[in-house]
PDB file of N, CA and C in Angstrom:
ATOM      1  N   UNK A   1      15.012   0.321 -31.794  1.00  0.00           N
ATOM      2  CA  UNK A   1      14.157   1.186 -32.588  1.00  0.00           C
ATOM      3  C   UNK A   1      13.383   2.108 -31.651  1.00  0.00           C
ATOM      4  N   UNK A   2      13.343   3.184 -32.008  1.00  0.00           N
ATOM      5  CA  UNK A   2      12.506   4.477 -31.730  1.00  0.00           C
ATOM      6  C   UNK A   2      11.304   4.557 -31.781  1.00  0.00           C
ATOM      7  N   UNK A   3      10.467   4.457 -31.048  1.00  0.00           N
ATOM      8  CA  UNK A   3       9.039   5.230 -31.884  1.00  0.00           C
ATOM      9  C   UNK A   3       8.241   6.594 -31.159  1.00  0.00           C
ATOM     10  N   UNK A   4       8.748   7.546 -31.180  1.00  0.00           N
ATOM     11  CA  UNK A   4       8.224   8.962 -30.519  1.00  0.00           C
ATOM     12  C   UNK A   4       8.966   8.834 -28.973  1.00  0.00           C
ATOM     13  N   UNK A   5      10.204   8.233 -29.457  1.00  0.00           N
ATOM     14  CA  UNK A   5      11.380   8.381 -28.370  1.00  0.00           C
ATOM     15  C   UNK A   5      10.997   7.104 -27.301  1.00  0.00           C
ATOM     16  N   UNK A   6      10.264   6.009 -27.461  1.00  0.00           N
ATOM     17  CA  UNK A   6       9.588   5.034 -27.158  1.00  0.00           C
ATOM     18  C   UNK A   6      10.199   4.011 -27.618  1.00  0.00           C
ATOM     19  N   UNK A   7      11.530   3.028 -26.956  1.00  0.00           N
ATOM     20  CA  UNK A   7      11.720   2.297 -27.532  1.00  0.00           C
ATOM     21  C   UNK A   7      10.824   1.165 -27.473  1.00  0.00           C
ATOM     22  N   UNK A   8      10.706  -0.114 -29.017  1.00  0.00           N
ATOM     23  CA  UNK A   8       9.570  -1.316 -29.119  1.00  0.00           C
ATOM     24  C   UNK A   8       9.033  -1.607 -27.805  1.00  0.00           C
ATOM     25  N   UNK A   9      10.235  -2.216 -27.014  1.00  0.00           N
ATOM     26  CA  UNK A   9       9.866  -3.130 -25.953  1.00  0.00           C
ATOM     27  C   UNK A   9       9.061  -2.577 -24.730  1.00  0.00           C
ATOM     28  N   UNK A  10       9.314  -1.074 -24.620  1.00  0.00           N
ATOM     29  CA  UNK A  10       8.045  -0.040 -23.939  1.00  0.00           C
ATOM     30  C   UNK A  10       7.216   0.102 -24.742  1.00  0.00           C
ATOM     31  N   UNK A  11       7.195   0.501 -25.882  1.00  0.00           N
ATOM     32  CA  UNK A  11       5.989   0.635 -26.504  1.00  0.00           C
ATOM     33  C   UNK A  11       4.941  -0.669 -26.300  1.00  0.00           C
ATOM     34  N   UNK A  12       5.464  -2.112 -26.492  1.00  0.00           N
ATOM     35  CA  UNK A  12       4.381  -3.586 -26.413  1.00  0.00           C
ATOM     36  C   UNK A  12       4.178  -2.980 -24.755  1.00  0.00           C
ATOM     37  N   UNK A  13       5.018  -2.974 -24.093  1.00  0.00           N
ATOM     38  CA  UNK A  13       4.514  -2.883 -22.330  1.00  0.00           C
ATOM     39  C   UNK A  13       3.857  -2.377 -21.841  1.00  0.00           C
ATOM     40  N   UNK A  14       3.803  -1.062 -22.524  1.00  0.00           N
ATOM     41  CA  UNK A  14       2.844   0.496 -22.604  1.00  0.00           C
ATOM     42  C   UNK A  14       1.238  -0.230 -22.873  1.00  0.00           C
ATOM     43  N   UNK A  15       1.461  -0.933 -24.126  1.00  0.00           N
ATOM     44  CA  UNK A  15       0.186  -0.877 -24.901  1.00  0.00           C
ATOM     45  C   UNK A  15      -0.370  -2.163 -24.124  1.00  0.00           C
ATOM     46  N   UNK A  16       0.449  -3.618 -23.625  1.00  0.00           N
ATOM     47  CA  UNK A  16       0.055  -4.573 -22.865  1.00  0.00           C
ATOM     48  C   UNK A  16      -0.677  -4.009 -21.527  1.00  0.00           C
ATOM     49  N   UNK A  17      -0.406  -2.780 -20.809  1.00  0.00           N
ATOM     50  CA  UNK A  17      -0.423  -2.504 -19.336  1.00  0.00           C
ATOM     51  C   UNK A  17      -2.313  -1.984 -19.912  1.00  0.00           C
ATOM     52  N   UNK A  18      -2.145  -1.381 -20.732  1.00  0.00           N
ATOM     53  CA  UNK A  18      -3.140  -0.479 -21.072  1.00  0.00           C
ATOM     54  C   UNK A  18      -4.634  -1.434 -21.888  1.00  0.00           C
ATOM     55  N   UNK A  19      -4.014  -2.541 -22.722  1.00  0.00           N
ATOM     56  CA  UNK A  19      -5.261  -3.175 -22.563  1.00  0.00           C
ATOM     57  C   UNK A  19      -5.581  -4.255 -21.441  1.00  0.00           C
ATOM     58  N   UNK A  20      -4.903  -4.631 -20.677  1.00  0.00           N
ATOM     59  CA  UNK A  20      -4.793  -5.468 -19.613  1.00  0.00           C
ATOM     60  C   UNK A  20      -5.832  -4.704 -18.927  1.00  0.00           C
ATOM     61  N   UNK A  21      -5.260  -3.734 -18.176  1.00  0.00           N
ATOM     62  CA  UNK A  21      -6.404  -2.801 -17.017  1.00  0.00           C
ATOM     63  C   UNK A  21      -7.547  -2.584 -18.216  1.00  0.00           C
ATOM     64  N   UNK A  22      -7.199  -2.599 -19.372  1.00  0.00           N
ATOM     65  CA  UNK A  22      -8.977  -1.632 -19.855  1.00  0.00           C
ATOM     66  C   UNK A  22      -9.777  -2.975 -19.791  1.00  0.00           C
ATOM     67  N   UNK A  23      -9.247  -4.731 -19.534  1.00  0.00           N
ATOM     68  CA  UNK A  23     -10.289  -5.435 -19.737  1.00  0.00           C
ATOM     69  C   UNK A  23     -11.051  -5.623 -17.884  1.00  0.00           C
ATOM     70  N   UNK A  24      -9.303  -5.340 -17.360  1.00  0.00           N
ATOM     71  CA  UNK A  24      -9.831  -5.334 -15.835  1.00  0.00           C
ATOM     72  C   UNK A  24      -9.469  -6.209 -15.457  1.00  0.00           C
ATOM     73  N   UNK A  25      -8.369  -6.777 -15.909  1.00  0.00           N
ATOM     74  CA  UNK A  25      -7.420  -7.999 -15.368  1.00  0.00           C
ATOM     75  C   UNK A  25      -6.367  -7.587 -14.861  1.00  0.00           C
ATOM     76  N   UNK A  26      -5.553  -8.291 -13.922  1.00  0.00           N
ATOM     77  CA  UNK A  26      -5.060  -8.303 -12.830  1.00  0.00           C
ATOM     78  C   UNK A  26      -3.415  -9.693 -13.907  1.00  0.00           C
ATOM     79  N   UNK A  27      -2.115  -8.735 -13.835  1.00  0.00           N
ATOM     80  CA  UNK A  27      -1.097  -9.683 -13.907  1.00  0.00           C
ATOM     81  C   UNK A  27      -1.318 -11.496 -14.042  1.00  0.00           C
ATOM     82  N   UNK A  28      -1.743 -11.262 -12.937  1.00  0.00           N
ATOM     83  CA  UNK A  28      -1.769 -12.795 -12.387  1.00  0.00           C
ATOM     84  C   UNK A  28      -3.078 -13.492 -13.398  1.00  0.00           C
ATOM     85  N   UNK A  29      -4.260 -12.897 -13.154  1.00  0.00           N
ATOM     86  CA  UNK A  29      -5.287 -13.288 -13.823  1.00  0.00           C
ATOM     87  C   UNK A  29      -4.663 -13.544 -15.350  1.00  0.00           C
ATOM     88  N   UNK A  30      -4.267 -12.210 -15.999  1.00  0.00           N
ATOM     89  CA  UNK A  30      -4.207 -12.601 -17.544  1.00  0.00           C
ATOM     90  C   UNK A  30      -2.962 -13.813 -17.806  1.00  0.00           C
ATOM     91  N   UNK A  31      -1.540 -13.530 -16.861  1.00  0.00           N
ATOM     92  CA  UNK A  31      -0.779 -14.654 -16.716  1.00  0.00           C
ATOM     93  C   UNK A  31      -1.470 -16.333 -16.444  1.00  0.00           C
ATOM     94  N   UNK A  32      -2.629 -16.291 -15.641  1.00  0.00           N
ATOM     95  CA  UNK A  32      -2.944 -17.576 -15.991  1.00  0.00           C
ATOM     96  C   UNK A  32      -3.885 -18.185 -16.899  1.00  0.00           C
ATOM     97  N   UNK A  33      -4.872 -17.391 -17.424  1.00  0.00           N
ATOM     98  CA  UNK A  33      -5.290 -17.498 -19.032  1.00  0.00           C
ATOM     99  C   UNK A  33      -4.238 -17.700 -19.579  1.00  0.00           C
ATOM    100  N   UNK A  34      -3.140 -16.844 -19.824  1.00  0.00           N
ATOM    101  CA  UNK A  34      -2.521 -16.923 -21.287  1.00  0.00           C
ATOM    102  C   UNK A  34      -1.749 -18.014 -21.040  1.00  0.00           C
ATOM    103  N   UNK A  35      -1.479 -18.993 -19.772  1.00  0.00           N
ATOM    104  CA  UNK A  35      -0.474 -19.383 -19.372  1.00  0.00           C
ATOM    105  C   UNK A  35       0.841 -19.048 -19.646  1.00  0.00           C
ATOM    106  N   UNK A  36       0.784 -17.707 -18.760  1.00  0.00           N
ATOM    107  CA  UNK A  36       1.949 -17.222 -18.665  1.00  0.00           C
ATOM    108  C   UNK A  36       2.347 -17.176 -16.927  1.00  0.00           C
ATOM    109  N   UNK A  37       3.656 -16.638 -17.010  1.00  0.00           N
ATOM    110  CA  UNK A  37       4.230 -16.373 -15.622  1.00  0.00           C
ATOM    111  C   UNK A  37       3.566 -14.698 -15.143  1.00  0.00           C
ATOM    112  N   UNK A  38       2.624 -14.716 -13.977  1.00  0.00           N
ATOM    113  CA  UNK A  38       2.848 -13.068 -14.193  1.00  0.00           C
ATOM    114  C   UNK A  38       4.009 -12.271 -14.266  1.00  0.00           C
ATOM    115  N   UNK A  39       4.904 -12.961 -13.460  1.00  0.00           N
ATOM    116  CA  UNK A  39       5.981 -12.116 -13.391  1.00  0.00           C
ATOM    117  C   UNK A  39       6.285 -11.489 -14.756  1.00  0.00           C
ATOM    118  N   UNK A  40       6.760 -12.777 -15.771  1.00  0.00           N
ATOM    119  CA  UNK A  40       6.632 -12.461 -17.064  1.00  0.00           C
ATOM    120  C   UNK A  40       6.336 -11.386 -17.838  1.00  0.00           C
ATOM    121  N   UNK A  41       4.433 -11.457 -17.650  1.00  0.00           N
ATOM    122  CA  UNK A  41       4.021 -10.258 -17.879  1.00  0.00           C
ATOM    123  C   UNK A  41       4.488  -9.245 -17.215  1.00  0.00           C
ATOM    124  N   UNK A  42       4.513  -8.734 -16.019  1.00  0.00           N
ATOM    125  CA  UNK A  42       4.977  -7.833 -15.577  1.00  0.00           C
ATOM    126  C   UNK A  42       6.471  -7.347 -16.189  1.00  0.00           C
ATOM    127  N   UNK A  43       7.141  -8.322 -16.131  1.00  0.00           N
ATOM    128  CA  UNK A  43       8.159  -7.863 -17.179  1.00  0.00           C
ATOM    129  C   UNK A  43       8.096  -7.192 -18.516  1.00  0.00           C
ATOM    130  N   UNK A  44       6.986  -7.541 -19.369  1.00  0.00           N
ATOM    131  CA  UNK A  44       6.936  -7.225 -20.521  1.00  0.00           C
ATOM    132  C   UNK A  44       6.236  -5.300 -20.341  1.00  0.00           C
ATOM    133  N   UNK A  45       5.369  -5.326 -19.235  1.00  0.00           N
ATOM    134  CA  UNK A  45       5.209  -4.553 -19.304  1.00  0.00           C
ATOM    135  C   UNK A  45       5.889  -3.239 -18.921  1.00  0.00           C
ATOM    136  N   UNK A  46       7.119  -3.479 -17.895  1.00  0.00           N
ATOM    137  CA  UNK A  46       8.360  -2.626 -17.323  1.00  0.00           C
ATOM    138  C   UNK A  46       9.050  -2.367 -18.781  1.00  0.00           C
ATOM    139  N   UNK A  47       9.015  -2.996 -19.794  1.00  0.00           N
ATOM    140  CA  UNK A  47       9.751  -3.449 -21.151  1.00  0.00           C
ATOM    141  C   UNK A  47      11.059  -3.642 -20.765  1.00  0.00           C
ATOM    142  N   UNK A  48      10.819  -4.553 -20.012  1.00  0.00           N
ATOM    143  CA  UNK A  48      12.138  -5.400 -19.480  1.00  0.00           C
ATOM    144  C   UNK A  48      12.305  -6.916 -19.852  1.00  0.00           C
ATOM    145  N   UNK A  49      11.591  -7.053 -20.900  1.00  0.00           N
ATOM    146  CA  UNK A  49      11.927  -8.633 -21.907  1.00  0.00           C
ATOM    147  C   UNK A  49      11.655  -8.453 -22.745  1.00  0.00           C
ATOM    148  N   UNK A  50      12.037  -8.951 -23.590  1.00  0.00           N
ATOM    149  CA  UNK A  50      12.184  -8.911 -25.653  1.00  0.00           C
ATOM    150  C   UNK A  50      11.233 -10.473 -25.632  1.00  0.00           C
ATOM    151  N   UNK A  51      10.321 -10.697 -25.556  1.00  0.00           N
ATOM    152  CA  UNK A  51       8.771 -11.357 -26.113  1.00  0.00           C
ATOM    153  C   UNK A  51       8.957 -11.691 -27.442  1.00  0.00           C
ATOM    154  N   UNK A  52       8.228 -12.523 -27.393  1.00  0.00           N
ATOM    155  CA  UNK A  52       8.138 -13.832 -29.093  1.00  0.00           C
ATOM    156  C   UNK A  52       6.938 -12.825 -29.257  1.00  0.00           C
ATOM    157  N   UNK A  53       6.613 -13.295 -30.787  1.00  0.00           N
ATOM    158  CA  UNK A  53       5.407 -12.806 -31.377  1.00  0.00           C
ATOM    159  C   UNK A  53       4.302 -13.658 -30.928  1.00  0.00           C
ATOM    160  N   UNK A  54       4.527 -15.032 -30.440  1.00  0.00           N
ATOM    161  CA  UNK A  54       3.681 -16.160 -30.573  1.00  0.00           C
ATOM    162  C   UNK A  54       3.294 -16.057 -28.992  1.00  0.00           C
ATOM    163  N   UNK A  55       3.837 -15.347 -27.889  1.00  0.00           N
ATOM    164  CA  UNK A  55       3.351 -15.083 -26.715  1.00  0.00           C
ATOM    165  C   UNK A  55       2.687 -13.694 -26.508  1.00  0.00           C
ATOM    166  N   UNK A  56       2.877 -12.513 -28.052  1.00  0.00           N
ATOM    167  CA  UNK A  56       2.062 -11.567 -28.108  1.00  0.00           C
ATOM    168  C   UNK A  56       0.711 -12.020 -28.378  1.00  0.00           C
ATOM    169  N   UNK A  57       0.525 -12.708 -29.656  1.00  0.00           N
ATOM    170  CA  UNK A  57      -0.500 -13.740 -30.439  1.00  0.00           C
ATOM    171  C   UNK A  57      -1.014 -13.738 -28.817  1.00  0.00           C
ATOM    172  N   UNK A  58      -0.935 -14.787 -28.128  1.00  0.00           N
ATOM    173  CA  UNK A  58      -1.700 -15.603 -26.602  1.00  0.00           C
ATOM    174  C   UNK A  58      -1.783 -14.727 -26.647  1.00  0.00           C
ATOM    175  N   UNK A  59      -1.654 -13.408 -26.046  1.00  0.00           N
ATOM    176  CA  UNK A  59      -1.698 -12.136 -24.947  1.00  0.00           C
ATOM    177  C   UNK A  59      -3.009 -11.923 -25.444  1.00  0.00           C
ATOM    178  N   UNK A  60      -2.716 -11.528 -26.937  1.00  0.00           N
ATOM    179  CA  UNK A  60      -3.817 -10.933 -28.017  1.00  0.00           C
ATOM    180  C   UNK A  60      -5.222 -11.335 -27.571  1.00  0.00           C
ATOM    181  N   UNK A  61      -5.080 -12.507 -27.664  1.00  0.00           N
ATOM    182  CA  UNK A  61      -6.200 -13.603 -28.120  1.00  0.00           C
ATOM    183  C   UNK A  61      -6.796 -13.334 -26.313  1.00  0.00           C
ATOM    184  N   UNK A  62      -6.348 -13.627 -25.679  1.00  0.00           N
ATOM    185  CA  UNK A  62      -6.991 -13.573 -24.537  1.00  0.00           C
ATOM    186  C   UNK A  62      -7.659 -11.960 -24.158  1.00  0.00           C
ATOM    187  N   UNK A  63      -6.529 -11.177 -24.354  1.00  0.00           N
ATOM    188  CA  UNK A  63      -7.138  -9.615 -24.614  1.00  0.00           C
ATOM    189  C   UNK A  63      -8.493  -9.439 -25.404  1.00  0.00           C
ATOM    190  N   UNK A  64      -8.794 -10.358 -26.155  1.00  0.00           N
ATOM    191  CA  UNK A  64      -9.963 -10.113 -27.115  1.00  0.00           C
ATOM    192  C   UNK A  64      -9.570  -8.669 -28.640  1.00  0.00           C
ATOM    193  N   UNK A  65      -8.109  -8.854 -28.709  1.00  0.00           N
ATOM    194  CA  UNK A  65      -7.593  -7.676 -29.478  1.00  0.00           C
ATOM    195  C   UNK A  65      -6.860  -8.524 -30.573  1.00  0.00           C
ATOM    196  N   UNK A  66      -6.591  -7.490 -31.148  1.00  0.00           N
ATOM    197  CA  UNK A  66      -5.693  -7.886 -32.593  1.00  0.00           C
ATOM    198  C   UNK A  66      -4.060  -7.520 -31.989  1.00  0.00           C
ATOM    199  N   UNK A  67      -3.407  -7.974 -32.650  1.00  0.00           N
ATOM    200  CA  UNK A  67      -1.910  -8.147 -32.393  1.00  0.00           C
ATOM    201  C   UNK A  67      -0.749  -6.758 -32.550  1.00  0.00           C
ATOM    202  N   UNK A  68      -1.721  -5.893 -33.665  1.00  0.00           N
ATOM    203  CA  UNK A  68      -0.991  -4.462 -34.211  1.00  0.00           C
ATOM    204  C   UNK A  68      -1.477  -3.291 -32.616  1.00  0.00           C
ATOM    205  N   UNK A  69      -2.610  -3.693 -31.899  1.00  0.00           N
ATOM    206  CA  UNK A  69      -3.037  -3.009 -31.020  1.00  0.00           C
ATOM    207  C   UNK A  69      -1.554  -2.894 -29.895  1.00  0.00           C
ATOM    208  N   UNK A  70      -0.614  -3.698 -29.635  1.00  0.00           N
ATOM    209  CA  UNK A  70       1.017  -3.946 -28.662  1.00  0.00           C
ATOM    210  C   UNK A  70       1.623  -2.799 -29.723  1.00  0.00           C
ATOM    211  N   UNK A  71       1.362  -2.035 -30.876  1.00  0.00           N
ATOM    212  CA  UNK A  71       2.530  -1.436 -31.209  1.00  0.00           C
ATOM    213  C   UNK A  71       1.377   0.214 -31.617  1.00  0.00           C
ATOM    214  N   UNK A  72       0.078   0.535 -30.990  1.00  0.00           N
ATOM    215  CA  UNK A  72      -0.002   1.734 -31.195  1.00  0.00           C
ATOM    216  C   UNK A  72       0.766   2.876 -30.435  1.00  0.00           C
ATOM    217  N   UNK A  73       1.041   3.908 -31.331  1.00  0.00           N
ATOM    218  CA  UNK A  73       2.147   5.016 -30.600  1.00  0.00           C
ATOM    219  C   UNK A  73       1.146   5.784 -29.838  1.00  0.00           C
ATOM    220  N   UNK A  74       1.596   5.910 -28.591  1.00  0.00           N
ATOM    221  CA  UNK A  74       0.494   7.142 -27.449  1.00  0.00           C
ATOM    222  C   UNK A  74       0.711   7.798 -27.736  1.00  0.00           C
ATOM    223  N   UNK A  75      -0.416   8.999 -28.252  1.00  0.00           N
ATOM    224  CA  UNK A  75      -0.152  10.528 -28.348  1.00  0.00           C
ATOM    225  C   UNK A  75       1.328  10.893 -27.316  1.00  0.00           C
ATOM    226  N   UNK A  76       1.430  11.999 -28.034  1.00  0.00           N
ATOM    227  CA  UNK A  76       2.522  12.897 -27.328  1.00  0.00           C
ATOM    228  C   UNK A  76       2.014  13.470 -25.890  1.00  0.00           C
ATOM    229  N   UNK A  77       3.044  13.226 -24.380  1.00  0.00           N
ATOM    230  CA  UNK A  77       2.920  13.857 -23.515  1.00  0.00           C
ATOM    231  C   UNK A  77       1.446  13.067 -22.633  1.00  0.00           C
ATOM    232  N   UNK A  78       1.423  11.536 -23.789  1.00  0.00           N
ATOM    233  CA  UNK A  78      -0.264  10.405 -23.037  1.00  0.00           C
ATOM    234  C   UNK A  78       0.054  10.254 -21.595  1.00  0.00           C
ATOM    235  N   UNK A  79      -0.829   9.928 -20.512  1.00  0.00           N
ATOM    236  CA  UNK A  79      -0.186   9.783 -19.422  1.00  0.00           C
ATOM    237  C   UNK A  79      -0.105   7.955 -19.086  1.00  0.00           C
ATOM    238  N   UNK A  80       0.645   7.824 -18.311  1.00  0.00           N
ATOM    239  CA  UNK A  80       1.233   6.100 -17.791  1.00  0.00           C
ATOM    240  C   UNK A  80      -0.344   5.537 -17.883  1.00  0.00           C
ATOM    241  N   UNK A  81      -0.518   4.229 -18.794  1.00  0.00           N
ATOM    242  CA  UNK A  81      -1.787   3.456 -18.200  1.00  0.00           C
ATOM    243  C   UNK A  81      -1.940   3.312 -16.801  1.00  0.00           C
ATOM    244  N   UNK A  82      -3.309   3.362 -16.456  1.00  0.00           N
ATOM    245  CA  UNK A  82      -3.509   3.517 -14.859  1.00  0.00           C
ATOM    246  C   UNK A  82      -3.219   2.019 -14.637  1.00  0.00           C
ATOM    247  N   UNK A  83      -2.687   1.942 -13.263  1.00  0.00           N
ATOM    248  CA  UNK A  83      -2.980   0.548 -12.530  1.00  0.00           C
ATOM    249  C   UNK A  83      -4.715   0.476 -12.123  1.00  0.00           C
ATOM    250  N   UNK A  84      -4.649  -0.856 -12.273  1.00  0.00           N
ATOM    251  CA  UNK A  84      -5.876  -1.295 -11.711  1.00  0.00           C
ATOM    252  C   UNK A  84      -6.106  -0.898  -9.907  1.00  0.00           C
ATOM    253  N   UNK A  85      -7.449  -0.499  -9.652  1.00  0.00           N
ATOM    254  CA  UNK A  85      -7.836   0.604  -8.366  1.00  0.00           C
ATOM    255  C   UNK A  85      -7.542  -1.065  -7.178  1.00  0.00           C
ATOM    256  N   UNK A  86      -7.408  -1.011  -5.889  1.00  0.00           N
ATOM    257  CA  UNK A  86      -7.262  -1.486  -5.060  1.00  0.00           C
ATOM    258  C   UNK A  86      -8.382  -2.031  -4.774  1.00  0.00           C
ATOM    259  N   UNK A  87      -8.407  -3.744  -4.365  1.00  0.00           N
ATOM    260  CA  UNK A  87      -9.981  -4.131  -4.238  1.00  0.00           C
ATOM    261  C   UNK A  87     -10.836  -4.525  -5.729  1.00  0.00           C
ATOM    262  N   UNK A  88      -9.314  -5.029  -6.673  1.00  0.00           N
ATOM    263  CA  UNK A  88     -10.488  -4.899  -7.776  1.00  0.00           C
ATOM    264  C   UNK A  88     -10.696  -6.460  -8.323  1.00  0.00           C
ATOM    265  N   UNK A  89     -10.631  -7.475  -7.128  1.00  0.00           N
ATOM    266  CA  UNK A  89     -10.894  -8.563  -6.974  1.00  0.00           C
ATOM    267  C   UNK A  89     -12.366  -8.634  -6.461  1.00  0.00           C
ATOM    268  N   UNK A  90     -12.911  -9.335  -7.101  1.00  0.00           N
ATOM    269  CA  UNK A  90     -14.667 -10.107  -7.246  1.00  0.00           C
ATOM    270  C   UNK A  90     -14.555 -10.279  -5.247  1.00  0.00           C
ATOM    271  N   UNK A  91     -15.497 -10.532  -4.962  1.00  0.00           N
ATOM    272  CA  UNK A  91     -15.746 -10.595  -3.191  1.00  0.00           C
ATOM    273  C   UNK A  91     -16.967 -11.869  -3.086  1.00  0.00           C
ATOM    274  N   UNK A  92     -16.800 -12.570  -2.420  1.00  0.00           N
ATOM    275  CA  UNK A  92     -18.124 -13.481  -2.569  1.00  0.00           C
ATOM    276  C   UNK A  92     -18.821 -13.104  -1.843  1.00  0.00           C
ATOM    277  N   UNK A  93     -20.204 -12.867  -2.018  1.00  0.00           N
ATOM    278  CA  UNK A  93     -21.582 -12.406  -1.242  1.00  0.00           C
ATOM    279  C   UNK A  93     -21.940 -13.558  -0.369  1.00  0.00           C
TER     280      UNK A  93
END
Protein backbone atom coordinates (compact mmCIF):
# COMPACT_ATOMS: atom_id res chain seq x y z
CA UNK A 1 0.00 0.00 0.00
CA UNK A 2 0.77 3.57 -0.96
CA UNK A 3 0.38 6.46 1.07
CA UNK A 4 1.71 9.82 -0.77
CA UNK A 5 4.07 7.35 -2.58
CA UNK A 6 5.13 6.14 1.07
CA UNK A 7 4.88 2.67 1.33
CA UNK A 8 3.12 1.39 5.26
CA UNK A 9 6.29 -0.01 6.45
CA UNK A 10 8.19 3.58 5.81
CA UNK A 11 5.49 5.35 6.72
CA UNK A 12 5.44 3.33 10.76
CA UNK A 13 9.53 3.93 10.42
CA UNK A 14 9.16 7.53 9.35
CA UNK A 15 6.68 8.22 12.10
CA UNK A 16 8.67 5.66 14.81
CA UNK A 17 12.17 7.66 13.96
CA UNK A 18 10.27 10.91 14.49
CA UNK A 19 8.61 10.29 17.79
CA UNK A 20 11.57 8.41 19.16
CA UNK A 21 14.06 11.57 18.69
CA UNK A 22 11.06 14.05 19.63
CA UNK A 23 11.06 12.13 23.17
CA UNK A 24 14.99 12.06 22.99
CA UNK A 25 15.60 8.49 23.04
CA UNK A 26 18.29 6.78 21.66
CA UNK A 27 17.49 3.05 19.62
CA UNK A 28 18.93 1.27 22.30
CA UNK A 29 17.25 3.22 25.14
CA UNK A 30 13.62 2.84 23.67
CA UNK A 31 14.67 -0.95 22.58
CA UNK A 32 15.22 -1.62 26.19
CA UNK A 33 12.02 -0.10 27.69
CA UNK A 34 9.97 -1.64 25.13
CA UNK A 35 12.01 -4.75 25.40
CA UNK A 36 12.90 -4.77 22.20
CA UNK A 37 16.10 -5.55 20.12
CA UNK A 38 17.45 -2.12 18.98
CA UNK A 39 18.48 -3.50 16.08
CA UNK A 40 14.86 -4.34 15.63
CA UNK A 41 13.88 -0.99 16.01
CA UNK A 42 16.26 0.25 13.80
CA UNK A 43 14.88 -1.99 11.39
CA UNK A 44 11.47 -0.83 11.67
CA UNK A 45 12.58 2.35 11.21
CA UNK A 46 14.79 1.73 7.70
CA UNK A 47 11.07 0.03 7.02
CA UNK A 48 12.89 -2.95 6.68
CA UNK A 49 10.43 -5.29 8.88
CA UNK A 50 6.70 -5.83 8.66
CA UNK A 51 5.99 -5.35 12.80
CA UNK A 52 2.95 -6.87 14.77
CA UNK A 53 0.49 -4.37 15.95
CA UNK A 54 1.15 -5.65 19.53
CA UNK A 55 4.98 -4.47 19.27
CA UNK A 56 3.53 -1.06 17.76
CA UNK A 57 1.01 -1.04 20.98
CA UNK A 58 4.74 -1.44 23.34
CA UNK A 59 6.41 1.18 21.09
CA UNK A 60 3.21 3.37 21.66
CA UNK A 61 2.92 3.00 25.21
CA UNK A 62 6.44 3.71 25.97
CA UNK A 63 6.38 6.72 23.40
CA UNK A 64 3.69 8.16 25.68
CA UNK A 65 1.52 8.26 22.15
CA UNK A 66 -1.46 6.69 20.72
CA UNK A 67 -1.00 3.96 18.13
CA UNK A 68 -2.72 5.98 14.86
CA UNK A 69 0.33 8.56 15.56
CA UNK A 70 2.96 5.24 13.35
CA UNK A 71 0.54 5.96 10.40
CA UNK A 72 0.40 10.01 10.12
CA UNK A 73 1.17 11.00 6.36
CA UNK A 74 4.22 13.82 6.32
CA UNK A 75 3.30 16.71 4.45
CA UNK A 76 4.52 16.70 0.94
CA UNK A 77 8.36 17.30 0.22
CA UNK A 78 8.59 16.92 4.92
CA UNK A 79 12.20 16.56 5.49
CA UNK A 80 13.89 12.95 7.02
CA UNK A 81 13.25 13.02 11.01
CA UNK A 82 16.47 14.37 12.42
CA UNK A 83 18.81 11.92 14.17
CA UNK A 84 19.41 12.55 17.59
CA UNK A 85 22.62 15.41 17.94
CA UNK A 86 25.94 13.62 19.11
CA UNK A 87 26.55 13.53 22.94
CA UNK A 88 22.98 13.16 23.64
CA UNK A 89 23.73 10.77 26.45
CA UNK A 90 23.18 12.16 30.26
CA UNK A 91 27.15 12.70 31.61
CA UNK A 92 27.58 12.20 35.34
CA UNK A 93 28.67 15.38 37.23
Amino acid sequence: MRLHGMRARALVGWNLRRLRVGKGLSQEALGLIAECEPSYIGRIERGRENTTIETLEALADVLGTHLSEFFVVPEPGAAKPASLRPGRKAKDS
